[in-house]
N, C-alpha and C. Protein backbone atom coordinates (compact mmCIF):
# COMPACT_ATOMS: atom_id res chain seq x y z
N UNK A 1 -109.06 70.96 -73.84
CA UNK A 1 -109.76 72.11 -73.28
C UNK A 1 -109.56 72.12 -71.77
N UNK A 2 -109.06 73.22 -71.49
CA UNK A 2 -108.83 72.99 -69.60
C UNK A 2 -109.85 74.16 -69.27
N UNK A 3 -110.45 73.67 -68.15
CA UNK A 3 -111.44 74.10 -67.27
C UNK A 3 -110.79 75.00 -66.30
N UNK A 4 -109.89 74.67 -65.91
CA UNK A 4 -109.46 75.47 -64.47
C UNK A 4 -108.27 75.80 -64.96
N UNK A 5 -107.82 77.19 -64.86
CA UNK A 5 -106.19 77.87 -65.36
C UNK A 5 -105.37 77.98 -64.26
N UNK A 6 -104.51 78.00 -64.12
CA UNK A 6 -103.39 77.96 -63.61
C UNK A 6 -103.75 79.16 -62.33
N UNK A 7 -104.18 80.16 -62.86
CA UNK A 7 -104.24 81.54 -62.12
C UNK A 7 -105.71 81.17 -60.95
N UNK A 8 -106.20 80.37 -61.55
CA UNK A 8 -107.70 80.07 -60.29
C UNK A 8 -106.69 78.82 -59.38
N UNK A 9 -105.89 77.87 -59.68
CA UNK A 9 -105.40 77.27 -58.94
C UNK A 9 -104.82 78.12 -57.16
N UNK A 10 -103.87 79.15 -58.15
CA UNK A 10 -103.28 80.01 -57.49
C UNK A 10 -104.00 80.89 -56.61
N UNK A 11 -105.19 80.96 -57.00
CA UNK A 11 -106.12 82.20 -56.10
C UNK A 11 -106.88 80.95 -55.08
N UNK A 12 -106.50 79.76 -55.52
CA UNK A 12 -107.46 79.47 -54.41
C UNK A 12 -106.94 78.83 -53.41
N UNK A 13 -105.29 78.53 -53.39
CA UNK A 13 -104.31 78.18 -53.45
C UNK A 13 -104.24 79.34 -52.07
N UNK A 14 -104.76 80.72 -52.52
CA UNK A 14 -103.88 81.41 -51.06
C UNK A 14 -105.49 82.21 -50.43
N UNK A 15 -106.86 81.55 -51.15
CA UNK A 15 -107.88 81.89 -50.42
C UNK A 15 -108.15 80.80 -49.52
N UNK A 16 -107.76 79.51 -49.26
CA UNK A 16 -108.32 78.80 -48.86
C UNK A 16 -107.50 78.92 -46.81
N UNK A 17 -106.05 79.21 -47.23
CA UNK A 17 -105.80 79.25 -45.84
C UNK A 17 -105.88 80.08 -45.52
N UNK A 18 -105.84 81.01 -46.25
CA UNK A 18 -106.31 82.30 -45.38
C UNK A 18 -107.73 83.19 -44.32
N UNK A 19 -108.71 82.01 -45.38
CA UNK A 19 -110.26 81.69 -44.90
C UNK A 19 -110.23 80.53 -43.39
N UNK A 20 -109.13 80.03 -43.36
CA UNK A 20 -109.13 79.17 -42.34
C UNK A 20 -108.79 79.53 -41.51
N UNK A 21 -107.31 80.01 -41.62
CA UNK A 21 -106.80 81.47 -40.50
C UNK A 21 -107.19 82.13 -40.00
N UNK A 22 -108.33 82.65 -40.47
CA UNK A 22 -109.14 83.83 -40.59
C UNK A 22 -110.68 83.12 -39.41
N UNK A 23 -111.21 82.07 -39.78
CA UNK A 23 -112.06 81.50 -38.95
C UNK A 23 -111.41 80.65 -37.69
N UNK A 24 -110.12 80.39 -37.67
CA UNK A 24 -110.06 79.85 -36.42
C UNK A 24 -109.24 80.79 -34.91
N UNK A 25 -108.98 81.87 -35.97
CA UNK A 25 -108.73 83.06 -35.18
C UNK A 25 -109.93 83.68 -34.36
N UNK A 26 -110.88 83.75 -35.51
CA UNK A 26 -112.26 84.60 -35.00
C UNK A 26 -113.03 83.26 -33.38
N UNK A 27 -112.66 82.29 -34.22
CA UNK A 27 -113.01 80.88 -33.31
C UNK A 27 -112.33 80.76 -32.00
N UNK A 28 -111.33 81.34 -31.73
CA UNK A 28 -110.36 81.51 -30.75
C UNK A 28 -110.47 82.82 -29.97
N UNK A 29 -111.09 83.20 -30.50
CA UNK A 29 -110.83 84.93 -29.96
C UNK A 29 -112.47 85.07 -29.41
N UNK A 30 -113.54 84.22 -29.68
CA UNK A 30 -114.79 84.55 -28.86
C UNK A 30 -114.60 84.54 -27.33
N UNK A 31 -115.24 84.98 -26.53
CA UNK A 31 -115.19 84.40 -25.25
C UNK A 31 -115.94 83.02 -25.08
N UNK A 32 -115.69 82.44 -23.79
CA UNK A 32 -116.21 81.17 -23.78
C UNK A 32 -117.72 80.87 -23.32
N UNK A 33 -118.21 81.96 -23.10
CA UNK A 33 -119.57 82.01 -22.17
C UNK A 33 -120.71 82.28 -23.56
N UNK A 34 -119.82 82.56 -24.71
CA UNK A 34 -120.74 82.86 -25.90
C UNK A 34 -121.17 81.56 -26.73
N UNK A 35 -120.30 80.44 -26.47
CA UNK A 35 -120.43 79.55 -27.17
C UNK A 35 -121.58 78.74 -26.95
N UNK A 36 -121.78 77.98 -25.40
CA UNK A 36 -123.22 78.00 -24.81
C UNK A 36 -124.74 78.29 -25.23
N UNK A 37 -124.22 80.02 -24.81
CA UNK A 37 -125.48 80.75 -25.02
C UNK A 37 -125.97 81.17 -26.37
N UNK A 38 -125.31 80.59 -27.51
CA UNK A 38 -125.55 80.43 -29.09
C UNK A 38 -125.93 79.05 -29.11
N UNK A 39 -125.46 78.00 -28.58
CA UNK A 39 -125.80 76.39 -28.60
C UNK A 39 -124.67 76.60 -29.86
N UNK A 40 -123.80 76.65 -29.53
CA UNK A 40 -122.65 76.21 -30.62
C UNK A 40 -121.40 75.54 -29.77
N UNK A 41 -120.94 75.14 -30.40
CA UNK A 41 -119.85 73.53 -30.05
C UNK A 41 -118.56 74.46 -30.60
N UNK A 42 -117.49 74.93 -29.24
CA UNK A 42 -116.33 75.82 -30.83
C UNK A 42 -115.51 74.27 -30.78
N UNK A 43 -115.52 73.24 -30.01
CA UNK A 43 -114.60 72.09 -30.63
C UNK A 43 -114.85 71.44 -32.21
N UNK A 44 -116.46 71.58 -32.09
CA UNK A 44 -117.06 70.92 -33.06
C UNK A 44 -117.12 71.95 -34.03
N UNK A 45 -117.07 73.24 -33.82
CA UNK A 45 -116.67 74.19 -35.57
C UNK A 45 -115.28 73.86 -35.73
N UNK A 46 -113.93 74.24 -34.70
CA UNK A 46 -112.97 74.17 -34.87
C UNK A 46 -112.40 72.66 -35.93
N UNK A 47 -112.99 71.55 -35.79
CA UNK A 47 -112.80 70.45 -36.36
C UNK A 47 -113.56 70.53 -37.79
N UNK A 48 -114.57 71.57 -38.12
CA UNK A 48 -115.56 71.47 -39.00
C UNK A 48 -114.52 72.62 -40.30
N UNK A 49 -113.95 73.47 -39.29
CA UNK A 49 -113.29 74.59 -39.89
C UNK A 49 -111.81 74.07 -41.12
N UNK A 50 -110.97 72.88 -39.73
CA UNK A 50 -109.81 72.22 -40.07
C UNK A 50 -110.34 71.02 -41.43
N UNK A 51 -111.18 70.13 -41.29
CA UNK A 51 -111.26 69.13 -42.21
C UNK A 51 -112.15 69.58 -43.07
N UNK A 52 -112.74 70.60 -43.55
CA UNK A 52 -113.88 70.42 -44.81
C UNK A 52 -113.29 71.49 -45.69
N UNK A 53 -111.86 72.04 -45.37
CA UNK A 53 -111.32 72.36 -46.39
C UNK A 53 -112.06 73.93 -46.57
N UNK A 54 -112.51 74.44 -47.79
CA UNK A 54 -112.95 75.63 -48.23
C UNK A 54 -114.10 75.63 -47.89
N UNK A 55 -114.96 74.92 -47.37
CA UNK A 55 -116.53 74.77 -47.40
C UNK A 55 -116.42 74.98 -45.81
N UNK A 56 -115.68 74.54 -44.85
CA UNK A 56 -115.85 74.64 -43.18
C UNK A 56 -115.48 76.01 -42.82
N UNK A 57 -114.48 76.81 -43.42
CA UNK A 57 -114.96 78.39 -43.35
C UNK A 57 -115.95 78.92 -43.51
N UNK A 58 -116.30 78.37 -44.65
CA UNK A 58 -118.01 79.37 -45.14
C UNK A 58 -119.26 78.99 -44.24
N UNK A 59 -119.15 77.76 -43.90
CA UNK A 59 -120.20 77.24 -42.91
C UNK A 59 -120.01 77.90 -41.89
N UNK A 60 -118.43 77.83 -41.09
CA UNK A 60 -118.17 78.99 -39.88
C UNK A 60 -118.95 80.44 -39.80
N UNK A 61 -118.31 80.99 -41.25
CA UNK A 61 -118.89 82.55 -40.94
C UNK A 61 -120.22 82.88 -41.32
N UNK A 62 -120.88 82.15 -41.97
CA UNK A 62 -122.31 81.89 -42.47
C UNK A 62 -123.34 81.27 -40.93
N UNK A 63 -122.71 80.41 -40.71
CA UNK A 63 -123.95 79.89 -39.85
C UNK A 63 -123.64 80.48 -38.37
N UNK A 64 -122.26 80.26 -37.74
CA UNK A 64 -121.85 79.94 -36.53
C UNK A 64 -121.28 81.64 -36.09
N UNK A 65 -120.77 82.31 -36.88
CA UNK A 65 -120.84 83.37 -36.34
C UNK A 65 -121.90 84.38 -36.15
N UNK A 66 -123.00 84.42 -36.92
CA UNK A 66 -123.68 84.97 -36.36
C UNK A 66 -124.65 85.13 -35.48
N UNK A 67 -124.89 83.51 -34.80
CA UNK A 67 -125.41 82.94 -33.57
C UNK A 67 -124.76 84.04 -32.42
N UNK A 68 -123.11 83.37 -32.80
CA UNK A 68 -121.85 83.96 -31.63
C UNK A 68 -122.44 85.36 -31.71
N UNK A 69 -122.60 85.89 -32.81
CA UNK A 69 -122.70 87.72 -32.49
C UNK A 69 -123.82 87.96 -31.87
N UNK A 70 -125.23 87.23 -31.85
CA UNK A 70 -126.46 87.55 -31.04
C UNK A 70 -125.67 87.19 -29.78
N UNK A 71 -125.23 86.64 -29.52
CA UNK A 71 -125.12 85.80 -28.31
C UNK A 71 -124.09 86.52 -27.29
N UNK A 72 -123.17 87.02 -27.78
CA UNK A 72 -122.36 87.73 -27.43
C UNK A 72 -122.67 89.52 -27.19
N UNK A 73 -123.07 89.82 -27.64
CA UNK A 73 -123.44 91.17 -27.84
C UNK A 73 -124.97 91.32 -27.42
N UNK A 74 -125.59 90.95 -26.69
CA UNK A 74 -127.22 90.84 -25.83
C UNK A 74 -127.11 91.92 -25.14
């Protein structure tokens, strides 16, 4: 009995860098005066983004961007 098919391999296969791409772009592209004034670390997402795989995106755009967007946009 297989649990995981071939086709979820594949989808996750081209969701996972693309979620990473996708957060270290947005991570790169804040200004620097926003990072501060959120109390967010972008070395310490950027490393959170790279090593935890599928889970350090979701933490990115879940927790850390929307600090950045109060913070940025005042």
């Amino acid at each position: 009995m297989r649990f995981v098919g071939p086709e979820i391999i594949v989808i996750l296969t081209l969701i996972i860098p693309m979620l990473t791409i996708a957060a270290i772009v947005d991570l790169l592209r804040r200004p620097a005066s926003s990072w501060p004034q959120s109390g967010q670390s972008q070395a310490v997402w950027a490393l959170v983004i790279i090593f935890i795989g599928l889970v350090g995106p979701i933490l990115y755009f879940t927790i850390a961007k929307p600090k950045l967007d109060a913070a940025t946009y005042r």
